[in-house]
PDB file of N, CA and C in Angstrom:
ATOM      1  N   UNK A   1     -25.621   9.284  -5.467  1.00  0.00           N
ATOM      2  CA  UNK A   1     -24.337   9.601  -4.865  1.00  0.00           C
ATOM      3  C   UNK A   1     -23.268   9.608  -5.959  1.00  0.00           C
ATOM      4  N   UNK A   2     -22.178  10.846  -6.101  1.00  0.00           N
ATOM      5  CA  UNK A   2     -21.394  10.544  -7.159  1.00  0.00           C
ATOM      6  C   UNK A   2     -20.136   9.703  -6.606  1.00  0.00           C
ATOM      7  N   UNK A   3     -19.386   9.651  -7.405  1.00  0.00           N
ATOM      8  CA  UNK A   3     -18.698   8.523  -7.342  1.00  0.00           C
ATOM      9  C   UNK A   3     -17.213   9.808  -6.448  1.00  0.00           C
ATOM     10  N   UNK A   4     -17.210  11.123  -6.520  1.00  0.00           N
ATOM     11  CA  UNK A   4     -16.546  11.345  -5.706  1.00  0.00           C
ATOM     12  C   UNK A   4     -16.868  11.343  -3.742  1.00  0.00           C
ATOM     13  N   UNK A   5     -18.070  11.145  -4.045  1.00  0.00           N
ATOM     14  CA  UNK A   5     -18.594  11.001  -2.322  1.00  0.00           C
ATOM     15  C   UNK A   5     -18.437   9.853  -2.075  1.00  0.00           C
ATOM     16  N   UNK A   6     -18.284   8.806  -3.130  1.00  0.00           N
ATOM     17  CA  UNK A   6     -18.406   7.543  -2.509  1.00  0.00           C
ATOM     18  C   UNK A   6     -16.589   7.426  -2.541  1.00  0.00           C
ATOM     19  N   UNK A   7     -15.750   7.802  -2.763  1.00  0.00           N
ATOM     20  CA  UNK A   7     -14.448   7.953  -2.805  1.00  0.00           C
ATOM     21  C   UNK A   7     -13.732   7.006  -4.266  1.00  0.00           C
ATOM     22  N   UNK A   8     -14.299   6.588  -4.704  1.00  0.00           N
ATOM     23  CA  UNK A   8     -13.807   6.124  -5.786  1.00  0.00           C
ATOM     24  C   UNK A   8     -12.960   5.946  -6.961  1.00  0.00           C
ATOM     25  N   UNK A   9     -12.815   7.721  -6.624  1.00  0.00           N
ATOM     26  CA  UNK A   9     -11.119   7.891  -7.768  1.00  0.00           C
ATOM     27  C   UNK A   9     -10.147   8.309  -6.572  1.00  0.00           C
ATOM     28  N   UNK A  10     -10.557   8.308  -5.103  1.00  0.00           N
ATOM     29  CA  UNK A  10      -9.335   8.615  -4.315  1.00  0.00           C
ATOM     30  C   UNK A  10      -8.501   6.986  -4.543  1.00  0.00           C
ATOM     31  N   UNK A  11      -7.527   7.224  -4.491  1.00  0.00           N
ATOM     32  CA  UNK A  11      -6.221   5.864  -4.638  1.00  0.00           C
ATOM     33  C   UNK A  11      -6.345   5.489  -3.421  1.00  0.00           C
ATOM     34  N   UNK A  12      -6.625   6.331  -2.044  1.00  0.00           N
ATOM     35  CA  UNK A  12      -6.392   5.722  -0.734  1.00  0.00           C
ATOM     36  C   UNK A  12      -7.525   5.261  -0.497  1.00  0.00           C
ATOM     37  N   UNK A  13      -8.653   5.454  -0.680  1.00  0.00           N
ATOM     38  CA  UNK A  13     -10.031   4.488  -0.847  1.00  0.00           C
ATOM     39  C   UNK A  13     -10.103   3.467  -1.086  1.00  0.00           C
ATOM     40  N   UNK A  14     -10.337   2.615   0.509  1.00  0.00           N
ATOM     41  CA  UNK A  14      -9.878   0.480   0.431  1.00  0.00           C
ATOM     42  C   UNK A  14     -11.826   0.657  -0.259  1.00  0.00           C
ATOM     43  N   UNK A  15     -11.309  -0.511  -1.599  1.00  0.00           N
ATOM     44  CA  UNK A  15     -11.884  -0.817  -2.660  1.00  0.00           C
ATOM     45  C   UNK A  15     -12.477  -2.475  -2.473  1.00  0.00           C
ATOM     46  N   UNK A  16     -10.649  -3.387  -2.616  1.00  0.00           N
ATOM     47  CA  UNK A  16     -10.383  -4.428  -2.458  1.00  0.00           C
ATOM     48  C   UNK A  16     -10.645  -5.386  -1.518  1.00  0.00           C
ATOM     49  N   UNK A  17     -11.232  -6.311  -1.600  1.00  0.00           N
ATOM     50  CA  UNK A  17     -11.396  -7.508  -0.366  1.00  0.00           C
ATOM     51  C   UNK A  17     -10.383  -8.280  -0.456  1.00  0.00           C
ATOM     52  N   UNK A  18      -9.527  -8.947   0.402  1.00  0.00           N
ATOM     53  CA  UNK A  18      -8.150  -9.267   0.354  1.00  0.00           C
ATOM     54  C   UNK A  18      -8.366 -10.110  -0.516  1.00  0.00           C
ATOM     55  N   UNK A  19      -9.008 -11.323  -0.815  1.00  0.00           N
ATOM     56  CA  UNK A  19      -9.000 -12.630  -1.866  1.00  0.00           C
ATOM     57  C   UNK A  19      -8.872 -11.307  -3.230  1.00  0.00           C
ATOM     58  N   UNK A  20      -9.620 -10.261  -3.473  1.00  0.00           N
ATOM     59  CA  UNK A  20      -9.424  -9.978  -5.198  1.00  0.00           C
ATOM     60  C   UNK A  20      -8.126  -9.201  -5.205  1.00  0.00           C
ATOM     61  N   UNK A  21      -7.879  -8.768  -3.683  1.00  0.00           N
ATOM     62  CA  UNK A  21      -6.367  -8.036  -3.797  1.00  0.00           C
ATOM     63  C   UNK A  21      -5.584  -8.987  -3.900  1.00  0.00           C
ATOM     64  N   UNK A  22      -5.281 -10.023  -3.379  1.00  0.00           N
ATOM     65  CA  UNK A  22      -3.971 -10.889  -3.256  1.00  0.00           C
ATOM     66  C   UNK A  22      -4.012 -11.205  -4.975  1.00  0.00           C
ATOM     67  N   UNK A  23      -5.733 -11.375  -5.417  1.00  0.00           N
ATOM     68  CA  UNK A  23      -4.999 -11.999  -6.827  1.00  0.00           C
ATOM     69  C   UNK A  23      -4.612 -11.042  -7.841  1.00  0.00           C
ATOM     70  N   UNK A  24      -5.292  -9.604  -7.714  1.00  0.00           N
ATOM     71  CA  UNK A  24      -4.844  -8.328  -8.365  1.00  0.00           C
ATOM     72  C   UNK A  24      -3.455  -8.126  -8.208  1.00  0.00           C
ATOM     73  N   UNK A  25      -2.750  -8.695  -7.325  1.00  0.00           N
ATOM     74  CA  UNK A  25      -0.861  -8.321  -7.108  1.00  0.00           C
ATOM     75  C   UNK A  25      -0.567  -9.467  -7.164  1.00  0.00           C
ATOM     76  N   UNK A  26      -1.080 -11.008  -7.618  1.00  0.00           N
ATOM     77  CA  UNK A  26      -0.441 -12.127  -7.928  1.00  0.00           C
ATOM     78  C   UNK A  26       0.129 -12.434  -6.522  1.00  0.00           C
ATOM     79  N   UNK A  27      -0.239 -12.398  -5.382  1.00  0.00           N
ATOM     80  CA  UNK A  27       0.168 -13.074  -3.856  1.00  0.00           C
ATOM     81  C   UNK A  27      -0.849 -13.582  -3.337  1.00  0.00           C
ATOM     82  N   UNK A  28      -0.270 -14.884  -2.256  1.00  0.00           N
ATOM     83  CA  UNK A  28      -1.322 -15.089  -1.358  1.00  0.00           C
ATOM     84  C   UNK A  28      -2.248 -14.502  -0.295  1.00  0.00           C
ATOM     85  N   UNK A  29      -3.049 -14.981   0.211  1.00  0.00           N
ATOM     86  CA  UNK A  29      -3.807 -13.725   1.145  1.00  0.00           C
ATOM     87  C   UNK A  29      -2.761 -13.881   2.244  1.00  0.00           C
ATOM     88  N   UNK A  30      -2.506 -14.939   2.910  1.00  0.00           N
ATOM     89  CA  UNK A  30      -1.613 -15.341   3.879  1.00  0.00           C
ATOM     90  C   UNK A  30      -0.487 -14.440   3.722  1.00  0.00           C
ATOM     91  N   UNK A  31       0.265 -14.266   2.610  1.00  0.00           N
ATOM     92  CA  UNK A  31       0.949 -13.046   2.542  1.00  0.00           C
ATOM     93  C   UNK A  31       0.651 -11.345   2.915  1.00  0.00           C
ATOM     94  N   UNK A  32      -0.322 -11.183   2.228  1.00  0.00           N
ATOM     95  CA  UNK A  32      -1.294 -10.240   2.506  1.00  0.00           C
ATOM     96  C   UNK A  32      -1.355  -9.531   4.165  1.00  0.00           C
ATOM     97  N   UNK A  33      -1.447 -10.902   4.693  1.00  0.00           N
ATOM     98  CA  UNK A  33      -2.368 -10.596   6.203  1.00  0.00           C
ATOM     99  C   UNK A  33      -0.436 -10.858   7.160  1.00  0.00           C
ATOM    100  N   UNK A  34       0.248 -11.258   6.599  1.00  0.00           N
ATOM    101  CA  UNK A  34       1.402 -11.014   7.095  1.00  0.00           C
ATOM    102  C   UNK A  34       1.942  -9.728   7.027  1.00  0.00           C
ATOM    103  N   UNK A  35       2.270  -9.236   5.861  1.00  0.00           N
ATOM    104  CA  UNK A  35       2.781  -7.750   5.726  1.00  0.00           C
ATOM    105  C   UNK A  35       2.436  -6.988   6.517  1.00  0.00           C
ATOM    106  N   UNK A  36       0.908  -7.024   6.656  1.00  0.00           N
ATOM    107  CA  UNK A  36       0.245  -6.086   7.573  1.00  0.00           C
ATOM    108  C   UNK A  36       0.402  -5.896   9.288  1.00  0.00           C
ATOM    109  N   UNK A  37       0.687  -7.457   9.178  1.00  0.00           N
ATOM    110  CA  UNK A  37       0.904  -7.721  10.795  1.00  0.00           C
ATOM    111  C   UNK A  37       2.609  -7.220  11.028  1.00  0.00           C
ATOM    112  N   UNK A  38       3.206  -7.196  10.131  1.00  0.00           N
ATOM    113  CA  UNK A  38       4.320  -6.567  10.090  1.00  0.00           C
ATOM    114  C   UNK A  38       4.597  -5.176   9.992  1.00  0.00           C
ATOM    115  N   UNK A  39       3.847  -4.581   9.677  1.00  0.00           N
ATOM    116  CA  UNK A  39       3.443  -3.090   9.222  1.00  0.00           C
ATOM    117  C   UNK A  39       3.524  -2.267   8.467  1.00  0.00           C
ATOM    118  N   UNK A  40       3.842  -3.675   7.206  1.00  0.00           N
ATOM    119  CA  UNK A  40       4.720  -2.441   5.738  1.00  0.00           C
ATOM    120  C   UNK A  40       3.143  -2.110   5.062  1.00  0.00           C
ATOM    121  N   UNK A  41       1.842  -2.402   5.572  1.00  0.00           N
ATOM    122  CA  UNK A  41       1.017  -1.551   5.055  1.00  0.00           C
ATOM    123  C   UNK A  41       0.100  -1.796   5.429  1.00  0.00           C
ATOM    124  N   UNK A  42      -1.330  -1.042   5.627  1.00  0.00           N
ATOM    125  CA  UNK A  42      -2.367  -0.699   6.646  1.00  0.00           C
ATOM    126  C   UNK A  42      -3.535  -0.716   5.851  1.00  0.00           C
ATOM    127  N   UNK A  43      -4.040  -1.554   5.715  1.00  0.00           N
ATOM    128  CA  UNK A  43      -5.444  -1.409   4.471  1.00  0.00           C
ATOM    129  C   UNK A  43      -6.590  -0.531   5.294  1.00  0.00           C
ATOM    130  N   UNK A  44      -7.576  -0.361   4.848  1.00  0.00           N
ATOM    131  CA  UNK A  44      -9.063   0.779   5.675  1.00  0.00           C
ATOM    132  C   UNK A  44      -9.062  -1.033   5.791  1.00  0.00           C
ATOM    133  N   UNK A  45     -10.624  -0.496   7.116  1.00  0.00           N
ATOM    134  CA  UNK A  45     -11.310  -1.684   7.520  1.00  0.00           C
ATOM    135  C   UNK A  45     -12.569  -0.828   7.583  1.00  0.00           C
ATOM    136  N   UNK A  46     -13.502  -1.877   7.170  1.00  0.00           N
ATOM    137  CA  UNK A  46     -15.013  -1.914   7.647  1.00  0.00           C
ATOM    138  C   UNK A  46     -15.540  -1.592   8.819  1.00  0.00           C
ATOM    139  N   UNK A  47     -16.375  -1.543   8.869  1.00  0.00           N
ATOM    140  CA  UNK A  47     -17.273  -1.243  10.444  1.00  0.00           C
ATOM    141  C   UNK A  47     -17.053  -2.514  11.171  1.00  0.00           C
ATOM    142  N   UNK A  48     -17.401  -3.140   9.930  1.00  0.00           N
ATOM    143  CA  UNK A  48     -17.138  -5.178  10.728  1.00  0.00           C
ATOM    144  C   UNK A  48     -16.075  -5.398  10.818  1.00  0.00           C
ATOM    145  N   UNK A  49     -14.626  -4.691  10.529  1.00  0.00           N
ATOM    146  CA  UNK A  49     -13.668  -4.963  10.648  1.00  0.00           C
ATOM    147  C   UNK A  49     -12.736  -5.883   9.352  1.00  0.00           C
ATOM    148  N   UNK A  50     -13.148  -5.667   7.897  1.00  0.00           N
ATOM    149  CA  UNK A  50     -13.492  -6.366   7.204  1.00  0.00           C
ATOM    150  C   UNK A  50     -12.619  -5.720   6.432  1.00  0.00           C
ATOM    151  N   UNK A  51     -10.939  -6.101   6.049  1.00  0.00           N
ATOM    152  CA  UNK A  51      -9.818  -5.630   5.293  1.00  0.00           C
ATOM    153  C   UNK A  51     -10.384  -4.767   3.970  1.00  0.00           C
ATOM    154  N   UNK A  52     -10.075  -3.630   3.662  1.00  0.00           N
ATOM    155  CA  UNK A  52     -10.328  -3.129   2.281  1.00  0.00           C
ATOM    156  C   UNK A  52      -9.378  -2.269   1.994  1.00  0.00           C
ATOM    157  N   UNK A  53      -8.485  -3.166   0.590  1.00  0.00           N
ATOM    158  CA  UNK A  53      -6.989  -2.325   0.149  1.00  0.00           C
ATOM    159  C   UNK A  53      -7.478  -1.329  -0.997  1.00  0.00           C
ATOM    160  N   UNK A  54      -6.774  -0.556  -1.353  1.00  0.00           N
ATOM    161  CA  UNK A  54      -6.756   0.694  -2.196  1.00  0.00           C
ATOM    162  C   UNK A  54      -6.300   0.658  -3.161  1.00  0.00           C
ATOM    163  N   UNK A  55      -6.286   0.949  -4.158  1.00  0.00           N
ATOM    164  CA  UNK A  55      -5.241   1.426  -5.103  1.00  0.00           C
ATOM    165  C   UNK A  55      -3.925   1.403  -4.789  1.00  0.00           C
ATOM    166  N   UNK A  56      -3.476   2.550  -4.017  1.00  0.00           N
ATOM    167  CA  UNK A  56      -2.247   2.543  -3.433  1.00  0.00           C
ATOM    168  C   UNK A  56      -1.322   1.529  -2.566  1.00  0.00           C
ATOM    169  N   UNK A  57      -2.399   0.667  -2.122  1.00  0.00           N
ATOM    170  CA  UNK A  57      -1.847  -0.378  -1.508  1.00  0.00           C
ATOM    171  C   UNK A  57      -1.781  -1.245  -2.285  1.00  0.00           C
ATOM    172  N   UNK A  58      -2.532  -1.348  -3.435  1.00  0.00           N
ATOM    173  CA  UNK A  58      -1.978  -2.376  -4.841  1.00  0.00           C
ATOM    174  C   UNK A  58      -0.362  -1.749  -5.230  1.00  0.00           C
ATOM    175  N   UNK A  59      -0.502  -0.420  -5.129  1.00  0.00           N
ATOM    176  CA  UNK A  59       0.755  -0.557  -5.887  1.00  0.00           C
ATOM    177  C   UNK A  59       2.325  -1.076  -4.465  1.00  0.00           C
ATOM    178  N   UNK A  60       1.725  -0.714  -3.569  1.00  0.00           N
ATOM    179  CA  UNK A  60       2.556  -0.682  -2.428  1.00  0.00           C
ATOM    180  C   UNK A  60       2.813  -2.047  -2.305  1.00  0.00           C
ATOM    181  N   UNK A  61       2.158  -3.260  -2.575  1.00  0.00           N
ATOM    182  CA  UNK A  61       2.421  -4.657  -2.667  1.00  0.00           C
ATOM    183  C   UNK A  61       2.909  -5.037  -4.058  1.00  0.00           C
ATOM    184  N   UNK A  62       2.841  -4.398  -4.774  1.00  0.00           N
ATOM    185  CA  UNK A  62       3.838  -4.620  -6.033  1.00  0.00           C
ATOM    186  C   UNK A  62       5.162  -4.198  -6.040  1.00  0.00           C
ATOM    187  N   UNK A  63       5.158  -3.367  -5.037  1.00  0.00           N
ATOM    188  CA  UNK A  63       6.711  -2.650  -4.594  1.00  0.00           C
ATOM    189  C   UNK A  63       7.366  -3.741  -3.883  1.00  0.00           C
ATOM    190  N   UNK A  64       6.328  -4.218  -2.501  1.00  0.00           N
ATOM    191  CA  UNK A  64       6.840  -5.356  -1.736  1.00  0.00           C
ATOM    192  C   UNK A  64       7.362  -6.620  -2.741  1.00  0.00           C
ATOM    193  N   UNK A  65       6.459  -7.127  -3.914  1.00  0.00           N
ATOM    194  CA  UNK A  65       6.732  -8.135  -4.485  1.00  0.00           C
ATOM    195  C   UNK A  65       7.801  -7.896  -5.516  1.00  0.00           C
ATOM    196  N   UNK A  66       8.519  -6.706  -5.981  1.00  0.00           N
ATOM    197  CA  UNK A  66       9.759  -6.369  -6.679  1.00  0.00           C
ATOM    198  C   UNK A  66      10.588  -6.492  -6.159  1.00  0.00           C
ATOM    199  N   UNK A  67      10.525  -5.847  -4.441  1.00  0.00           N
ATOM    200  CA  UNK A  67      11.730  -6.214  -3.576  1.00  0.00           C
ATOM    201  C   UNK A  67      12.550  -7.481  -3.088  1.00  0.00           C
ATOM    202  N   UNK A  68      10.920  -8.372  -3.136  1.00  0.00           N
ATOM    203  CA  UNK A  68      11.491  -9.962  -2.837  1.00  0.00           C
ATOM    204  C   UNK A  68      12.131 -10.559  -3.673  1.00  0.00           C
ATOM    205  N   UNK A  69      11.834 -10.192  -4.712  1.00  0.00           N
ATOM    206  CA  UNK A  69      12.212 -10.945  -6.214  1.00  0.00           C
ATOM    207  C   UNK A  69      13.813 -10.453  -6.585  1.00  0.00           C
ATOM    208  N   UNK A  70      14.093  -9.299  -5.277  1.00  0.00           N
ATOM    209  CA  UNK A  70      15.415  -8.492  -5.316  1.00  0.00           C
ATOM    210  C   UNK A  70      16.164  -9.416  -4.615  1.00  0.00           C
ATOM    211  N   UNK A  71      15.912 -10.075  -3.776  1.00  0.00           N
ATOM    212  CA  UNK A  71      16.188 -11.245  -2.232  1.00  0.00           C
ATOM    213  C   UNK A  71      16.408 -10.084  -0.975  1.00  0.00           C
ATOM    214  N   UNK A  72      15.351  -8.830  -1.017  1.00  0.00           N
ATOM    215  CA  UNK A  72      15.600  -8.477   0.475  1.00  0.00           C
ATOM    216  C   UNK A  72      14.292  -9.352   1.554  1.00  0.00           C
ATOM    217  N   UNK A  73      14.929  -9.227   2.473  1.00  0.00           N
ATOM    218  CA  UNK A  73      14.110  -9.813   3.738  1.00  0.00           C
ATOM    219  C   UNK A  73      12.746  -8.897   4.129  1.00  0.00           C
ATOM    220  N   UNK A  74      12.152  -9.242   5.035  1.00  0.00           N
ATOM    221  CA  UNK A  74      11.017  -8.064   5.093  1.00  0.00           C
ATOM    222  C   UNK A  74      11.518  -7.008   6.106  1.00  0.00           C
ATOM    223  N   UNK A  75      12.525  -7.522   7.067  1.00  0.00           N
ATOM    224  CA  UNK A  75      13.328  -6.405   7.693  1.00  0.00           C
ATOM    225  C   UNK A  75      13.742  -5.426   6.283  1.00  0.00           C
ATOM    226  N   UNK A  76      14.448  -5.808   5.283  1.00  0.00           N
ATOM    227  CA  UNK A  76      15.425  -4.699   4.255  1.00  0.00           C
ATOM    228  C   UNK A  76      14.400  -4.124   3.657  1.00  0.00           C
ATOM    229  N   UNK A  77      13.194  -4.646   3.584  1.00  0.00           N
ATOM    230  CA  UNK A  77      12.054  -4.227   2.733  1.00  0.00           C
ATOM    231  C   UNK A  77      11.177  -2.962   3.637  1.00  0.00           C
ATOM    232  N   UNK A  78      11.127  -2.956   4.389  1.00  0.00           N
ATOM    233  CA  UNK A  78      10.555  -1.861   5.680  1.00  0.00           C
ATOM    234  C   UNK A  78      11.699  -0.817   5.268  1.00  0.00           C
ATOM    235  N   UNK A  79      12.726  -0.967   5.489  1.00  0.00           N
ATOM    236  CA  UNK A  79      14.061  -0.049   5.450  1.00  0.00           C
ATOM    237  C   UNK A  79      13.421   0.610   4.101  1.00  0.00           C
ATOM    238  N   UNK A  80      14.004  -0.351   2.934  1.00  0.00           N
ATOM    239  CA  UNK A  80      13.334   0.296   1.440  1.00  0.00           C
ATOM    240  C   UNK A  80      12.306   1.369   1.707  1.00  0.00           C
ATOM    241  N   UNK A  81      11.042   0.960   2.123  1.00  0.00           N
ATOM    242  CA  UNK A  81       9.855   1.733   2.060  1.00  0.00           C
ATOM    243  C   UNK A  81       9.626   2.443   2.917  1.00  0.00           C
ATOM    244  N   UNK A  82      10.405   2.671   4.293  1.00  0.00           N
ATOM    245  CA  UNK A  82      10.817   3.581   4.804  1.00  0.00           C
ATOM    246  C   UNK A  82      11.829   4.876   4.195  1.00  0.00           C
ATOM    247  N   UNK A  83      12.581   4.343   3.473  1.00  0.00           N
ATOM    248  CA  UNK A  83      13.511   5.416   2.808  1.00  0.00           C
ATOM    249  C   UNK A  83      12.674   6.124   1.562  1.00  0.00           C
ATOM    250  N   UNK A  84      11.998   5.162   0.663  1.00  0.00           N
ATOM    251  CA  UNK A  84      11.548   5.969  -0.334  1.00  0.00           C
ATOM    252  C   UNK A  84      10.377   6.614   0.074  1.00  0.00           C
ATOM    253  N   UNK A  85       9.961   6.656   1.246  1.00  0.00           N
ATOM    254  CA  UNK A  85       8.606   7.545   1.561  1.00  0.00           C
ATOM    255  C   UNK A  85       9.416   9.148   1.875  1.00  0.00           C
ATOM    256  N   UNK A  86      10.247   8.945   2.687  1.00  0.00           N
ATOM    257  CA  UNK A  86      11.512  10.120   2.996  1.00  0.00           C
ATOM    258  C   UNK A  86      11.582  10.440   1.538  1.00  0.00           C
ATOM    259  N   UNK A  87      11.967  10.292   0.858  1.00  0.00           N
ATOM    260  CA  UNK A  87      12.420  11.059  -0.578  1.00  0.00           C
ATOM    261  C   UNK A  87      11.610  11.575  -0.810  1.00  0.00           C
ATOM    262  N   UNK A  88      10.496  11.019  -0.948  1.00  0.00           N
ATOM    263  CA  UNK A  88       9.133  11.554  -1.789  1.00  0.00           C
ATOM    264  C   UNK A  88       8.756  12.880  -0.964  1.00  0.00           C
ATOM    265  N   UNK A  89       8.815  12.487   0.386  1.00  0.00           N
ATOM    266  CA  UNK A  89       8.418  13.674   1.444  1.00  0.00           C
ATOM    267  C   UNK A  89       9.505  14.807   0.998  1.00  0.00           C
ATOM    268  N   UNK A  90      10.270  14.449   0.827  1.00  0.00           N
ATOM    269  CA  UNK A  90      11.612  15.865   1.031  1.00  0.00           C
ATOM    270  C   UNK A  90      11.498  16.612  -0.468  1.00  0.00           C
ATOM    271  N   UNK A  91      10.896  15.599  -1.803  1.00  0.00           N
ATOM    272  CA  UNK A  91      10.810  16.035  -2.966  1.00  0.00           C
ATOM    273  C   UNK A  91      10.062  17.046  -2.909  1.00  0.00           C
ATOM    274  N   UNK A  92       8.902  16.476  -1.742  1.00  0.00           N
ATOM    275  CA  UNK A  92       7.776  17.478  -2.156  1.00  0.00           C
ATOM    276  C   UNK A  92       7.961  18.840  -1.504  1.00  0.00           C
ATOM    277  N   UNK A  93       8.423  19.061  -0.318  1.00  0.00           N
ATOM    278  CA  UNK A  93       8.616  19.869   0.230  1.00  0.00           C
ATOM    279  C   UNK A  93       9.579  20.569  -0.466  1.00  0.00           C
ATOM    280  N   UNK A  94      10.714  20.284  -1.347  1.00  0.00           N
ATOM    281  CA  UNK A  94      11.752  20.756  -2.311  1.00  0.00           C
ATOM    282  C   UNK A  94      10.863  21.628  -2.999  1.00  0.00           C
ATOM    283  N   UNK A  95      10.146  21.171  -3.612  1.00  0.00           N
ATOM    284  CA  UNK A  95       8.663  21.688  -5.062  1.00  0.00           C
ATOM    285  C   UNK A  95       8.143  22.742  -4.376  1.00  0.00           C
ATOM    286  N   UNK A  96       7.591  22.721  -3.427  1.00  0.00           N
ATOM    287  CA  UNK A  96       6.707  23.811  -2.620  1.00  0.00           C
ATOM    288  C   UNK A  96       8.152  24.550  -2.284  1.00  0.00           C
ATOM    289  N   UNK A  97       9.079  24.604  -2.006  1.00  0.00           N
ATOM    290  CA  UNK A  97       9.607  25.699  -1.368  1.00  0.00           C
ATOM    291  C   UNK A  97      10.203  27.076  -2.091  1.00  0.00           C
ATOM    292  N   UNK A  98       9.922  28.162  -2.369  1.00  0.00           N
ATOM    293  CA  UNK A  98      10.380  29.510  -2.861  1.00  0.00           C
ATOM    294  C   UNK A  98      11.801  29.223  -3.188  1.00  0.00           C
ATOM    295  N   UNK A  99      11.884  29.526  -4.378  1.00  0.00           N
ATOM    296  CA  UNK A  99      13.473  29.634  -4.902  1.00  0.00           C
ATOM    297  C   UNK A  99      13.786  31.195  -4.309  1.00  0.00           C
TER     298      UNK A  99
END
């Protein structure tokens, strides 16, 4: 099997088991399993139901852990990552659109 069937260079491909993610972004798992229950981010799950974060969700908890270190709350922090997903969306659609 190559390593693109097994998804391996996709970034959104959960990789991570929360214990090597929490320590790959320097947080607790307890943190981890909060965010989520909050909804600033959605890891894949297993068949067993068995958390697996991505790439992207490494970087998406390094975003969370810049923000705290900013003193926003996890309410201002949703807002944040709500707004910069909007940018990115409108950038892209900017790029694709015919001058």
């Amino acid at each position: 099997m190559t390593s693109e069937a097994t998804g391996e260079n996709d970034p959104e491909h959960g990789l991570y088991g929360i214990t090597v993610a929490a320590d790959l972004v320097g947080m607790g798992v307890q943190n981890l399993r909060l965010y989520e229950a909050r909804g600033l981010l959605r890891p894949s799950r297993t068949a067993g139901g068995t958390r697996r974060y991505s790439d992207n969700d490494l970087v998406r908890l390094r975003r969370i852990g810049q923000l705290l270190d900013e003193g926003l709350n996890l309410a201002g922090i949703e807002k944040v990552l709500g707004l910069e997903t909007k940018v990115r969306k409108l950038e892209s659609a900017a790029r694709r659109r015919p001058r």
